[in-house]
N, C-alpha and C. Protein backbone atom coordinates (compact mmCIF):
# COMPACT_ATOMS: atom_id res chain seq x y z
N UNK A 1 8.75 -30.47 78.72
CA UNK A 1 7.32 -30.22 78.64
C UNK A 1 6.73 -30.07 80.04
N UNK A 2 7.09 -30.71 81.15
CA UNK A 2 6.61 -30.88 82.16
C UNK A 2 7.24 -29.77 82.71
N UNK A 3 8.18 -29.29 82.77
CA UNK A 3 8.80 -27.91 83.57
C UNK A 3 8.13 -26.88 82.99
N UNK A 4 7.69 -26.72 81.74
CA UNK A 4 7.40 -25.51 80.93
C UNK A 4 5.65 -25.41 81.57
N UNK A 5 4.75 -26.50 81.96
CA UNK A 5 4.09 -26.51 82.41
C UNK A 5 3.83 -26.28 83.95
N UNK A 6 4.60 -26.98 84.34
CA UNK A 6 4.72 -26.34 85.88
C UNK A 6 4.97 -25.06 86.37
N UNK A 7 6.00 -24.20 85.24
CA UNK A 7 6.61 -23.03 85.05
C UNK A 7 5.15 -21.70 84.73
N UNK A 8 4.42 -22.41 83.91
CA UNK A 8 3.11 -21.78 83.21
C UNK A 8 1.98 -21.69 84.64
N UNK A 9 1.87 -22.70 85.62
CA UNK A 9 0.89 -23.02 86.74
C UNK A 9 1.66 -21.74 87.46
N UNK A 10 2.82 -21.71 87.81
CA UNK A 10 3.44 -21.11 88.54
C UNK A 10 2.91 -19.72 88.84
N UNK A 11 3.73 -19.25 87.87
CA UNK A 11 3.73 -17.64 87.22
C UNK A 11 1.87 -17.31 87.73
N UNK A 12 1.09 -17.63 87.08
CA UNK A 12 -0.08 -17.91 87.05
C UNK A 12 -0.61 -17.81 88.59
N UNK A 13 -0.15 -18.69 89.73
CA UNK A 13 -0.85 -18.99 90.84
C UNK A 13 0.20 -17.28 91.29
N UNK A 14 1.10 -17.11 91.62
CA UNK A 14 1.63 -15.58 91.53
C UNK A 14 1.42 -14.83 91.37
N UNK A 15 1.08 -14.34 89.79
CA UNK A 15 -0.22 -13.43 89.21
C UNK A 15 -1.32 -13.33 90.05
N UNK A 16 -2.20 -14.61 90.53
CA UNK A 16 -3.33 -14.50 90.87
C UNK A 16 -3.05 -13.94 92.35
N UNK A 17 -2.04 -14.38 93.02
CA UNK A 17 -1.91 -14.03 94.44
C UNK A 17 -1.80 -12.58 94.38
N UNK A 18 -1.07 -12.03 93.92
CA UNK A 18 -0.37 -11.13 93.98
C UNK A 18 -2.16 -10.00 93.52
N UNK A 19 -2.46 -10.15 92.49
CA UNK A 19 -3.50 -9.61 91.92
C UNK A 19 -4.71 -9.54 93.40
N UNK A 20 -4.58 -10.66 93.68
CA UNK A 20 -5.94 -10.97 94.44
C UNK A 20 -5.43 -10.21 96.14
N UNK A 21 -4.30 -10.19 96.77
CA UNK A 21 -3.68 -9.75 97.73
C UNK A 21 -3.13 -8.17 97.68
N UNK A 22 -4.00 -7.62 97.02
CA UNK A 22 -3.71 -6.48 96.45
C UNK A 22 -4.41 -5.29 97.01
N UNK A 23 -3.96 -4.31 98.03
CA UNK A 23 -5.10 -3.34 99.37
C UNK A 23 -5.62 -2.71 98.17
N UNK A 24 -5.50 -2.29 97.05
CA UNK A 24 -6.94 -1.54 96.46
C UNK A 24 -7.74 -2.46 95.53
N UNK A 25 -7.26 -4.20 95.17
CA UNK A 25 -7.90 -4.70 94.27
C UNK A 25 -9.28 -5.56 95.16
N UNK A 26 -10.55 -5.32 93.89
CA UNK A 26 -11.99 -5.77 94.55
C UNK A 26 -11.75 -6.80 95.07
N UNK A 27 -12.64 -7.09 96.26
CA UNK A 27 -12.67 -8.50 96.70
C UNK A 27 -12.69 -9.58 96.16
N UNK A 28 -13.58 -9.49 95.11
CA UNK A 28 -13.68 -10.96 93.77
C UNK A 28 -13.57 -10.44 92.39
N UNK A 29 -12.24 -10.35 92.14
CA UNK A 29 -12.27 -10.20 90.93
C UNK A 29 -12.65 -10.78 89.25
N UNK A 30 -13.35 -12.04 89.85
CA UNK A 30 -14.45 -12.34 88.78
C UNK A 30 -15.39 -11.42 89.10
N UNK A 31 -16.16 -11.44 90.38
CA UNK A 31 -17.51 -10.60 90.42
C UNK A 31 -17.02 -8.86 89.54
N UNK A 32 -15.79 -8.38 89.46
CA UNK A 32 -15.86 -6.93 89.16
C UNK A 32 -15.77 -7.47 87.90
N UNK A 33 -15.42 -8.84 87.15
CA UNK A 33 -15.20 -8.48 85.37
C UNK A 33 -16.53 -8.44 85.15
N UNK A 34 -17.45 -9.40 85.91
CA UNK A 34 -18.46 -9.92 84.89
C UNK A 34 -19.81 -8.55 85.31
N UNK A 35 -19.37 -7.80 86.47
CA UNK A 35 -19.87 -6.34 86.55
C UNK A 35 -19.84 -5.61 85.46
N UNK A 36 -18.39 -5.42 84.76
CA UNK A 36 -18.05 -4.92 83.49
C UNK A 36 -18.54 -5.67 82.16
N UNK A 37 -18.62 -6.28 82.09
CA UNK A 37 -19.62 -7.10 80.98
C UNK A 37 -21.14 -6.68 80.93
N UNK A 38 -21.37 -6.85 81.92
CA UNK A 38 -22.67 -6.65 82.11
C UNK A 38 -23.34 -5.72 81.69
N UNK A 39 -22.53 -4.45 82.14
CA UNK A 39 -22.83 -2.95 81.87
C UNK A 39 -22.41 -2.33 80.22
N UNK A 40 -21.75 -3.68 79.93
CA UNK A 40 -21.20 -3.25 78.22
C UNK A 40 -22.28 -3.59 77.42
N UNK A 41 -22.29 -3.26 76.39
CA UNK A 41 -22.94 -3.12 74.96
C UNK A 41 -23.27 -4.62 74.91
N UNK A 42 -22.58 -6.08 75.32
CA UNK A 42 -23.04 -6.59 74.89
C UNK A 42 -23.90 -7.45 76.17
N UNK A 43 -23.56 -7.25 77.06
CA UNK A 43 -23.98 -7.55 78.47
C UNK A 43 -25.94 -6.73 78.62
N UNK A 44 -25.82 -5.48 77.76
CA UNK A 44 -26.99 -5.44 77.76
C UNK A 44 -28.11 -5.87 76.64
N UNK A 45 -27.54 -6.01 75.68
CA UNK A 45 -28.01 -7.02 74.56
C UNK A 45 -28.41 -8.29 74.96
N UNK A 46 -27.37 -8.96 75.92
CA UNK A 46 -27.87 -10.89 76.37
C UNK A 46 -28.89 -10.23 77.25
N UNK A 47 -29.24 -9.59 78.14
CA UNK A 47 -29.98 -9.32 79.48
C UNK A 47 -31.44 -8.69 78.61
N UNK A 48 -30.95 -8.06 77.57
CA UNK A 48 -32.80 -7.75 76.83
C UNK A 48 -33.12 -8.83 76.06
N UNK A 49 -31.90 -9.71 75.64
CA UNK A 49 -32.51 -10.76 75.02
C UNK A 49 -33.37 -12.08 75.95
N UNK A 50 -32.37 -12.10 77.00
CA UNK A 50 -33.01 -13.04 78.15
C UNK A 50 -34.71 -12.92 78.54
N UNK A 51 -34.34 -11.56 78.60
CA UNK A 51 -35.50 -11.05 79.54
C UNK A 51 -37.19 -10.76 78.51
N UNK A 52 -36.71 -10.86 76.79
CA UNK A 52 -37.72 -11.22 76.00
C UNK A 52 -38.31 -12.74 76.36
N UNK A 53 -37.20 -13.86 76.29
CA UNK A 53 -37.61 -14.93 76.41
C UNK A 53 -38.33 -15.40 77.69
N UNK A 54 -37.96 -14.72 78.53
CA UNK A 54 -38.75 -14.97 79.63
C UNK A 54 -40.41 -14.06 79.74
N UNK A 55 -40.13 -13.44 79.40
CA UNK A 55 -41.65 -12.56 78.65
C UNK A 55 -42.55 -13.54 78.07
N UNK A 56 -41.89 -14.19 77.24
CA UNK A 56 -42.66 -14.81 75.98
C UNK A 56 -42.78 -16.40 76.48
N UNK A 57 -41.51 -16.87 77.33
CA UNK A 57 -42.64 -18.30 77.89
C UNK A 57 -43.39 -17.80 78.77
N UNK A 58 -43.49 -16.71 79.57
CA UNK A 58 -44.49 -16.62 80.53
C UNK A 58 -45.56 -16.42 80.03
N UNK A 59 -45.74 -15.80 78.91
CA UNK A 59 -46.95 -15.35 78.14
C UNK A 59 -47.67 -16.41 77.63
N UNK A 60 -46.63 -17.18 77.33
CA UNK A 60 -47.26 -18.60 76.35
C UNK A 60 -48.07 -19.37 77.60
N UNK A 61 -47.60 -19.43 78.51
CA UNK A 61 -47.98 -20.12 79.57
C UNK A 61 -49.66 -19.59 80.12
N UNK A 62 -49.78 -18.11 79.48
CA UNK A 62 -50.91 -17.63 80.10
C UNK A 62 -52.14 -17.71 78.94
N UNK A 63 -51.89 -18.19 77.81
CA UNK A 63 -52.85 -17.88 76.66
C UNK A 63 -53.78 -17.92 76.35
N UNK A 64 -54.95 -17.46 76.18
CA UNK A 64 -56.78 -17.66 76.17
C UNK A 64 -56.86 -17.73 75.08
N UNK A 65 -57.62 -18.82 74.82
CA UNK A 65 -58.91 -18.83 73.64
C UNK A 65 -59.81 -17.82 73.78
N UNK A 66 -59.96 -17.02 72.99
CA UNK A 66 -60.69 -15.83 72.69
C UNK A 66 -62.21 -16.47 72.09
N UNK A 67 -62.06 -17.23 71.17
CA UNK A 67 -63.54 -17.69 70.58
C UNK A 67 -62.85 -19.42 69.78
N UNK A 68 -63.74 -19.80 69.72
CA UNK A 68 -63.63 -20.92 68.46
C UNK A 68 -63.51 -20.42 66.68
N UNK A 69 -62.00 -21.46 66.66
CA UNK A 69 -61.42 -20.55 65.26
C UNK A 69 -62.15 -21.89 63.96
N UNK A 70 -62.67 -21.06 63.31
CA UNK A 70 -62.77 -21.99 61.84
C UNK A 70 -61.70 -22.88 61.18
N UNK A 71 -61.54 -23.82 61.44
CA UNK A 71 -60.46 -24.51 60.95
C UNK A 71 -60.97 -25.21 59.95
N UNK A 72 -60.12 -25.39 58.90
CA UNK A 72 -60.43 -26.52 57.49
C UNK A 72 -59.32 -27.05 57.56
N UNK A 73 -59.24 -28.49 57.06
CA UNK A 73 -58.36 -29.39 56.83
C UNK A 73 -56.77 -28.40 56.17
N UNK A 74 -55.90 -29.17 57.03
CA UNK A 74 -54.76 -28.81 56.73
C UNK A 74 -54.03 -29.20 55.14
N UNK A 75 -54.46 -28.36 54.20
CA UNK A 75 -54.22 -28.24 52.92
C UNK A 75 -52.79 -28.68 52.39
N UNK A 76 -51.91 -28.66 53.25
CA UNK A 76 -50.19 -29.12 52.94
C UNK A 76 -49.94 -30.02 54.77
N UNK A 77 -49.16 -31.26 54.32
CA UNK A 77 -48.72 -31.78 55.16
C UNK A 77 -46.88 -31.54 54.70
N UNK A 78 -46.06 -31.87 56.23
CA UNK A 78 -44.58 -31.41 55.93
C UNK A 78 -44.13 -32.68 56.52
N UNK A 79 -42.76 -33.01 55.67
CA UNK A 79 -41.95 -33.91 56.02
C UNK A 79 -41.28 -33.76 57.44
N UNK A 80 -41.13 -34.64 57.94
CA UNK A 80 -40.59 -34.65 59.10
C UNK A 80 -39.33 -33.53 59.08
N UNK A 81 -38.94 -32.83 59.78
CA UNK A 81 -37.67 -31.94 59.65
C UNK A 81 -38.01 -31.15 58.49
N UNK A 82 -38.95 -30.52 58.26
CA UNK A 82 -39.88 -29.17 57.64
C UNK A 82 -38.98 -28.18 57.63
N UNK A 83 -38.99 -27.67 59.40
CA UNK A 83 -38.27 -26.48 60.50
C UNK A 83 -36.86 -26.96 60.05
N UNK A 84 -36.28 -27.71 59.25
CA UNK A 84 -34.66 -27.88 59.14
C UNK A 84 -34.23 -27.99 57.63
N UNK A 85 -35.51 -26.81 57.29
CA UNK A 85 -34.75 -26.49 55.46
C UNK A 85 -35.21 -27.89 54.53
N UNK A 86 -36.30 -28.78 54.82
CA UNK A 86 -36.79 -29.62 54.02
C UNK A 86 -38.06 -29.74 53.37
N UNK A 87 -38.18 -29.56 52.44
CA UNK A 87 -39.15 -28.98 51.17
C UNK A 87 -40.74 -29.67 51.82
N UNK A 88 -41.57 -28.85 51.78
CA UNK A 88 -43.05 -29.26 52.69
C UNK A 88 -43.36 -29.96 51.16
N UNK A 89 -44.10 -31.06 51.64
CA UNK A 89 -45.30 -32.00 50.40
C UNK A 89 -46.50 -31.46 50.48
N UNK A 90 -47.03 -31.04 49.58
CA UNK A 90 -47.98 -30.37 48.90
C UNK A 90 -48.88 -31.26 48.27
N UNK A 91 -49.82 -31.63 48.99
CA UNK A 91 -51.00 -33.05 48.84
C UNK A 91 -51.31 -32.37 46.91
N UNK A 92 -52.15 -33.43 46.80
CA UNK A 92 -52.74 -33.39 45.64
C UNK A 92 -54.34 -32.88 45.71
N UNK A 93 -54.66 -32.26 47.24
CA UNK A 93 -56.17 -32.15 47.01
C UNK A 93 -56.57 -30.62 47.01
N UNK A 94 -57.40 -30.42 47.09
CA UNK A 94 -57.69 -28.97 46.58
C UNK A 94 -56.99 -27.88 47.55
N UNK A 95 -57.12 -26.30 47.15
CA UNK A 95 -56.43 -25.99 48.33
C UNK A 95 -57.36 -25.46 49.33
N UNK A 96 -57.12 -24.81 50.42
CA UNK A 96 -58.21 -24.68 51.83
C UNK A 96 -59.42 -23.59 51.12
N UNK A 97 -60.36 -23.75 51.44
CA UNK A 97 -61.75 -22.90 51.61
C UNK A 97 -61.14 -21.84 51.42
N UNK A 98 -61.56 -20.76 49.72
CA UNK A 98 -61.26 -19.97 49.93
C UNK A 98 -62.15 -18.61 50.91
N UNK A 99 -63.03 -19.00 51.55
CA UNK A 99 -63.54 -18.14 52.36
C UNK A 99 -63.00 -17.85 53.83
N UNK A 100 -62.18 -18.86 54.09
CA UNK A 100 -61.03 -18.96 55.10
C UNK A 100 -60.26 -18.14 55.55
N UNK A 101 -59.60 -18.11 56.31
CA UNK A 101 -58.15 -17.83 56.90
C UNK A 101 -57.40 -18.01 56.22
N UNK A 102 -57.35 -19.77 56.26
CA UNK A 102 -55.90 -20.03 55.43
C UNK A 102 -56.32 -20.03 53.98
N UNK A 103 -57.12 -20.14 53.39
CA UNK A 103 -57.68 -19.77 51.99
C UNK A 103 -57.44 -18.32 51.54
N UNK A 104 -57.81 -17.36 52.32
CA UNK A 104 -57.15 -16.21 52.00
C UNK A 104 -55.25 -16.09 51.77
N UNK A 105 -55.02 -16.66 53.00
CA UNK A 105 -53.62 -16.57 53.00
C UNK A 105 -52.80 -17.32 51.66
N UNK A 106 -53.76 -18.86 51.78
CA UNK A 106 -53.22 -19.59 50.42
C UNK A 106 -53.15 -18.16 49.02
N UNK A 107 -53.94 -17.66 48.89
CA UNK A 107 -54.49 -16.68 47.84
C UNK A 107 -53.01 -15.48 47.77
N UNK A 108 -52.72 -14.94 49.09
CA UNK A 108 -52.12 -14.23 48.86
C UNK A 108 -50.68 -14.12 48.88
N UNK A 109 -50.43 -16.04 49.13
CA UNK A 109 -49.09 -16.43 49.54
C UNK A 109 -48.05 -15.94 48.00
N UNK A 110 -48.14 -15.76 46.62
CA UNK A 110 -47.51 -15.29 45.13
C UNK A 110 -47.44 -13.89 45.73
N UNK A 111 -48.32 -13.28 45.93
CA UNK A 111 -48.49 -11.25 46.23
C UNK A 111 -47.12 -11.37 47.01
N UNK A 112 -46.65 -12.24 48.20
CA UNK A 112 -45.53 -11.31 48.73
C UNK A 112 -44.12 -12.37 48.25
N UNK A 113 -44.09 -13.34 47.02
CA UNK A 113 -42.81 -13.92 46.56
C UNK A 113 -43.07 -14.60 46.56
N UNK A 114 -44.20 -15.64 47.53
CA UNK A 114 -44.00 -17.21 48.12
C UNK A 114 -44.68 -17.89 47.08
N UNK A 115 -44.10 -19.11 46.64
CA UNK A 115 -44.93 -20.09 45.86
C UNK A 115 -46.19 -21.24 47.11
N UNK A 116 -46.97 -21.45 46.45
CA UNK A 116 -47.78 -21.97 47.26
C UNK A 116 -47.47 -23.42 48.49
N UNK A 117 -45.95 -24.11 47.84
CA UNK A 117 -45.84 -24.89 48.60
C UNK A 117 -45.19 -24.70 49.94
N UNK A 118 -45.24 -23.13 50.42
CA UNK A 118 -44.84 -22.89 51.78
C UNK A 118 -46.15 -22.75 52.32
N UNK A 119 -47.37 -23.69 52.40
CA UNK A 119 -48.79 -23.05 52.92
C UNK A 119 -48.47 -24.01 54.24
N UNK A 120 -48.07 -25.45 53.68
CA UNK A 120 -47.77 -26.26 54.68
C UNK A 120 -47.32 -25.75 56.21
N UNK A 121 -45.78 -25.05 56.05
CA UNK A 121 -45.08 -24.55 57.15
C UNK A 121 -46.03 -23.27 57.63
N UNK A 122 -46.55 -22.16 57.13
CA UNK A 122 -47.41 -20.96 56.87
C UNK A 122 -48.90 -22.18 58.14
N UNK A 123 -49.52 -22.77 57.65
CA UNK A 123 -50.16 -23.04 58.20
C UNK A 123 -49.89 -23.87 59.35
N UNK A 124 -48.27 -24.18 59.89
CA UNK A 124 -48.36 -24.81 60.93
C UNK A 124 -47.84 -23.90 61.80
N UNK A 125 -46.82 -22.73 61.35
CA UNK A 125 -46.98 -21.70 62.17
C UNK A 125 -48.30 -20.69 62.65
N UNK A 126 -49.24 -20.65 61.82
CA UNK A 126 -50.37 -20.09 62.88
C UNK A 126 -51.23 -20.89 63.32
N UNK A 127 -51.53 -21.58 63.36
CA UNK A 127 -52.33 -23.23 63.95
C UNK A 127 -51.67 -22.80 65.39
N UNK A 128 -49.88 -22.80 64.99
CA UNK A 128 -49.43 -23.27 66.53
C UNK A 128 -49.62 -21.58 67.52
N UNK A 129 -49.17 -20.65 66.88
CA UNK A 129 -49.57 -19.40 67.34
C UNK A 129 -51.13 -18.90 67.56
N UNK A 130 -51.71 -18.95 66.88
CA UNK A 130 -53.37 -17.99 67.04
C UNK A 130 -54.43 -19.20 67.16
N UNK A 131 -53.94 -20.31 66.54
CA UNK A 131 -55.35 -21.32 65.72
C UNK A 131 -56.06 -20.50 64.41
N UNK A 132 -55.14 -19.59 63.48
CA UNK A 132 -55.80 -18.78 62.77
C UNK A 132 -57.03 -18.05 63.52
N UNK A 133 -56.98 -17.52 64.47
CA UNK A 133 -58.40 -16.97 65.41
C UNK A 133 -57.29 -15.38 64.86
N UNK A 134 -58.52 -14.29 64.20
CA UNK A 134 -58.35 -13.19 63.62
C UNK A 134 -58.13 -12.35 65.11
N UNK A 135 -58.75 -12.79 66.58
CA UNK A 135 -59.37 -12.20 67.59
C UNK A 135 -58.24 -12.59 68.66
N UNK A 136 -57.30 -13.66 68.83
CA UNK A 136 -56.53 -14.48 69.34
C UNK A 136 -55.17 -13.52 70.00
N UNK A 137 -55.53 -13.55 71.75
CA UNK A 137 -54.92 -12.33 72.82
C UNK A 137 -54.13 -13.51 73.45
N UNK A 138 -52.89 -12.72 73.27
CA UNK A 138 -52.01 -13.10 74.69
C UNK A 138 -51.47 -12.30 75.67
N UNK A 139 -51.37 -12.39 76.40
CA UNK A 139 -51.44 -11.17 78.27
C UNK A 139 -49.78 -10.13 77.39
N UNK A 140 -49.03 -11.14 76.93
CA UNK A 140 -48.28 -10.15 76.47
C UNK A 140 -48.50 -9.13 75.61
N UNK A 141 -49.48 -8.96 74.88
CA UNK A 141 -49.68 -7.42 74.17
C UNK A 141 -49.72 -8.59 72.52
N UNK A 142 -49.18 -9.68 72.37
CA UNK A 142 -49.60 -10.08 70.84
C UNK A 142 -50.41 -10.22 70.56
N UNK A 143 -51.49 -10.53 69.20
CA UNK A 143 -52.32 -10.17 68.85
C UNK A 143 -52.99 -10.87 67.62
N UNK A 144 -54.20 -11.64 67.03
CA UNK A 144 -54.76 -11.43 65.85
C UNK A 144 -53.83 -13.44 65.34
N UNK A 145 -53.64 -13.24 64.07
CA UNK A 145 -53.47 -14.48 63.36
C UNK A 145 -52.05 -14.68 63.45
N UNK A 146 -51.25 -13.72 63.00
CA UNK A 146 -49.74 -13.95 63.19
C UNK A 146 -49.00 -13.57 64.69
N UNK A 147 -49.93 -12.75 65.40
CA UNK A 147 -49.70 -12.31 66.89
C UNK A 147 -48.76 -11.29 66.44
N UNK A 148 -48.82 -10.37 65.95
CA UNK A 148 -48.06 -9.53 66.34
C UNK A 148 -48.22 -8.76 67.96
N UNK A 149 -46.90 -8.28 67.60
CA UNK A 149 -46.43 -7.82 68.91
C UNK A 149 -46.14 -6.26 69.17
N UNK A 150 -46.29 -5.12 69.72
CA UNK A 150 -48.15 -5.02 70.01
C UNK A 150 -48.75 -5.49 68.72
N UNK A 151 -50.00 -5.70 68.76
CA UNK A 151 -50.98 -5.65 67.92
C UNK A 151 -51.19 -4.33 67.01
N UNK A 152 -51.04 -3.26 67.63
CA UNK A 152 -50.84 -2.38 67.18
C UNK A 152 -50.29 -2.30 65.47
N UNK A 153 -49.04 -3.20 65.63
CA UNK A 153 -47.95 -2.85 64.59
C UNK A 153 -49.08 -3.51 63.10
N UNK A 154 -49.81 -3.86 63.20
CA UNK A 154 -50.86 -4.17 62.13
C UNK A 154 -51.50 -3.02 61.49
N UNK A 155 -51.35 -1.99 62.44
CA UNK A 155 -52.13 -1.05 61.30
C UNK A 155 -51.50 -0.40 60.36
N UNK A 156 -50.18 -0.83 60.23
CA UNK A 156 -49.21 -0.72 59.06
C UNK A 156 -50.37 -1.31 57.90
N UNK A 157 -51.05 -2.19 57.91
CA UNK A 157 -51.71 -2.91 56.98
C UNK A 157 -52.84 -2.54 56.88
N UNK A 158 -53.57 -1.66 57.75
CA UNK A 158 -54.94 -1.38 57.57
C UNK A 158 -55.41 -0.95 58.63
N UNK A 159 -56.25 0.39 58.65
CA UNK A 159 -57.38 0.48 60.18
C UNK A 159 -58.22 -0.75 60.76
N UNK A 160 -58.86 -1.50 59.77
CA UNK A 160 -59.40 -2.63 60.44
C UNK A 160 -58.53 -4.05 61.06
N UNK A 161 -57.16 -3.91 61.74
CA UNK A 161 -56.46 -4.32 61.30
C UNK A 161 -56.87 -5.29 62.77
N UNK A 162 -57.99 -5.12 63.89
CA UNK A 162 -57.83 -5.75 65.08
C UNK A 162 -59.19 -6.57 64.28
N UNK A 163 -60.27 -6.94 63.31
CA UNK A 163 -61.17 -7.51 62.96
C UNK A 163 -61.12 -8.41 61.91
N UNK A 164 -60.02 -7.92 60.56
CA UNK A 164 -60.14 -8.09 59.76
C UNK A 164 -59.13 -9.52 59.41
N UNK A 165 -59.28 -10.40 59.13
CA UNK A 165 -57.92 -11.74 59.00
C UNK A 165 -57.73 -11.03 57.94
N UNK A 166 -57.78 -10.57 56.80
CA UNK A 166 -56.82 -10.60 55.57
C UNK A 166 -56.04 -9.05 55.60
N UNK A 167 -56.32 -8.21 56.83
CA UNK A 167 -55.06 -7.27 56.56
C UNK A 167 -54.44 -7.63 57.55
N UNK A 168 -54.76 -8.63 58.67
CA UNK A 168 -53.72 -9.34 59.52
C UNK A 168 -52.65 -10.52 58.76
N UNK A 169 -53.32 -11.01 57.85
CA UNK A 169 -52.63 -12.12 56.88
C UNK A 169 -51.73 -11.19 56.45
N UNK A 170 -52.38 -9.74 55.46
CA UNK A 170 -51.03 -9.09 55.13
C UNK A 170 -49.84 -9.03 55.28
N UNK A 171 -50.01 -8.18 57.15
CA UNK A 171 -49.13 -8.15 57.54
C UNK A 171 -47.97 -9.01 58.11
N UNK A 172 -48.80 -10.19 58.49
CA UNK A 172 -48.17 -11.42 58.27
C UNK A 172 -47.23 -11.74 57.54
N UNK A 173 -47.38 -11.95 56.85
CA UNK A 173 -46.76 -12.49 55.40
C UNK A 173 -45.75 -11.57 55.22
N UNK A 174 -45.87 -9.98 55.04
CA UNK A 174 -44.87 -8.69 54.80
C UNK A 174 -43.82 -9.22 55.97
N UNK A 175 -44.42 -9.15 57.35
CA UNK A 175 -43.22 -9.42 58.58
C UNK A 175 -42.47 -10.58 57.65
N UNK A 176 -42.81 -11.77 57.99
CA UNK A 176 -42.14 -13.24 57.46
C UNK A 176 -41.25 -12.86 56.33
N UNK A 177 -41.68 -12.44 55.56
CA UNK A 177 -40.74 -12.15 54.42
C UNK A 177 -39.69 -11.12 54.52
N UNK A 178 -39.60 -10.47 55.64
CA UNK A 178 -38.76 -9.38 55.82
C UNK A 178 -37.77 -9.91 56.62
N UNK A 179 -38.35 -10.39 57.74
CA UNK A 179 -37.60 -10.84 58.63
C UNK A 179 -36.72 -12.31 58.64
N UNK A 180 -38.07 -13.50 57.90
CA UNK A 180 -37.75 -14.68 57.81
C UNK A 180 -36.83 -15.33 56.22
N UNK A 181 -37.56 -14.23 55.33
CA UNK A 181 -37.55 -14.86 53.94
C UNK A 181 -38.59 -15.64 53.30
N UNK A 182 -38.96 -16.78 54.37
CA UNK A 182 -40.16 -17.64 53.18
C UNK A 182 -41.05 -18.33 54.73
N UNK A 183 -42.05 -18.29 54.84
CA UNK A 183 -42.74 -19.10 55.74
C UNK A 183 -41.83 -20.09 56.43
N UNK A 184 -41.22 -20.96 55.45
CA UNK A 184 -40.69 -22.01 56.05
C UNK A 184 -39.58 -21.95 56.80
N UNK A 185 -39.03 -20.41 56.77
CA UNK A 185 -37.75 -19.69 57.40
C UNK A 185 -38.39 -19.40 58.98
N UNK A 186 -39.38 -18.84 58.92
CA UNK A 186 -40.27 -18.45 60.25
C UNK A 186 -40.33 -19.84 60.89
N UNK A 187 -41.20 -20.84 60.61
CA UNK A 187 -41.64 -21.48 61.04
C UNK A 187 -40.13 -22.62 61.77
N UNK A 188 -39.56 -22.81 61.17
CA UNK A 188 -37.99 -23.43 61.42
C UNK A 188 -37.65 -22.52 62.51
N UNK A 189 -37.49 -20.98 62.62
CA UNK A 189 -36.77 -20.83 63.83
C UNK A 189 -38.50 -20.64 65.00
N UNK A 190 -39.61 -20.38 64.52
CA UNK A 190 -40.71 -21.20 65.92
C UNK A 190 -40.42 -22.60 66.31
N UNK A 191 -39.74 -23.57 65.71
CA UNK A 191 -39.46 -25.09 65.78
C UNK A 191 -38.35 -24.98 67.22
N UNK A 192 -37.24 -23.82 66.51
CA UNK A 192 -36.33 -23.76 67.27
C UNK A 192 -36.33 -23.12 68.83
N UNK A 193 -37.22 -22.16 68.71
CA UNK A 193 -36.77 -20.98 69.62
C UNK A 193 -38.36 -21.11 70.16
N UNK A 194 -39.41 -21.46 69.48
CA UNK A 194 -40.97 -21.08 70.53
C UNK A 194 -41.31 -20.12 70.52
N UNK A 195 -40.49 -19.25 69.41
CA UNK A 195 -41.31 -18.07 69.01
C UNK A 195 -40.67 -17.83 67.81
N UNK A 196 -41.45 -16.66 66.65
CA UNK A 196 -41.01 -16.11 65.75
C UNK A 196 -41.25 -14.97 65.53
């Protein structure tokens, strides 16, 4: 065992000499692999993914209150570990103002699949994103109640789509469900990641 190992170091420190002592091989031949990575398919995938996240804490870091948002009592409270696939508790008291934000949203949470007891997670993901503020800017280009990103991408849902909370809720809800599956899918990877 011990020769077959020494035998394995060997060969190895040889290889490397030989490789590395080589008049046409690069000076650091780590620096030329991870050159080649870099420039590959997936080297530019980590580097746009990086370079979102650094977008998006810098953005978070810059965020204005646009106006004071109407808030009503938080209609669903969530068990600890919500964000980790655990069923939100759904109080016994009425549900939010339907003249609301989240009253609308409560309203339209059945229209895109969701049963009402994802309002909980639904309302702690935009609390933590907009404060439900219909008007709610971040330097990065997001936008409105769910922040989309541009803002723009809302008028999938409607021309009034920079004034209006319920064709921003729309679209809300359409993204989440496309992308996330159920509120509580969104809100679990914002738990995780600081964005959704």
């Amino acid at each position: 065992m011990v020769t077959a190992a020494a035998a394995t170091i060997a060969v190895t420190s040889v290889a490397f000499l030989v490789f590395y002592n080589r008049p046409d091989a690069a000076p650091d031949p780590l620096a030329a692999a991870m050159a080649q990575v870099s420039t590959g398919k997936s080297g530019v995938l980590l580097e746009q993914a990086r370079q979102k996240v650094i977008l998006e804490d810098a953005a978070s870091a810059t965020f204005s209150v646009t106006s004071v948002p109407k808030v009503t009592s938080n209609p669903a409270t969530s068990q600890p570990g919500t964000g980790t696939g655990s069923a939100p508790i759904v109080p016994s008291g009425p549900p939010p103002d339907p003249s609301s934000a989240q009253g609308i949203a409560y309203k339209l949470l059945p229209d895109y699949g969701f049963s009402t007891d994802q309002f909980g997670c639904l309302d702690d993901l935009w609390t933590e994103e907009s404060g439900w503020r219909y008007n709610a800017e971040n330097p990065s280009g997001a936008y409105g109640i769910p922040q989309a990103l541009p803002g723009s991408k809302m008028a999938s849902a409607g021309p009034d789509w920079e004034t209006d909370p319920t064709t921003q809720i729309k679209w809300g809800l359409g993204y989440i469900k496309e992308e996330y599956g159920t509120p509580c899918g969104a809100w679990a990877h914002e738990e995780a990641y600081g964005w959704y």
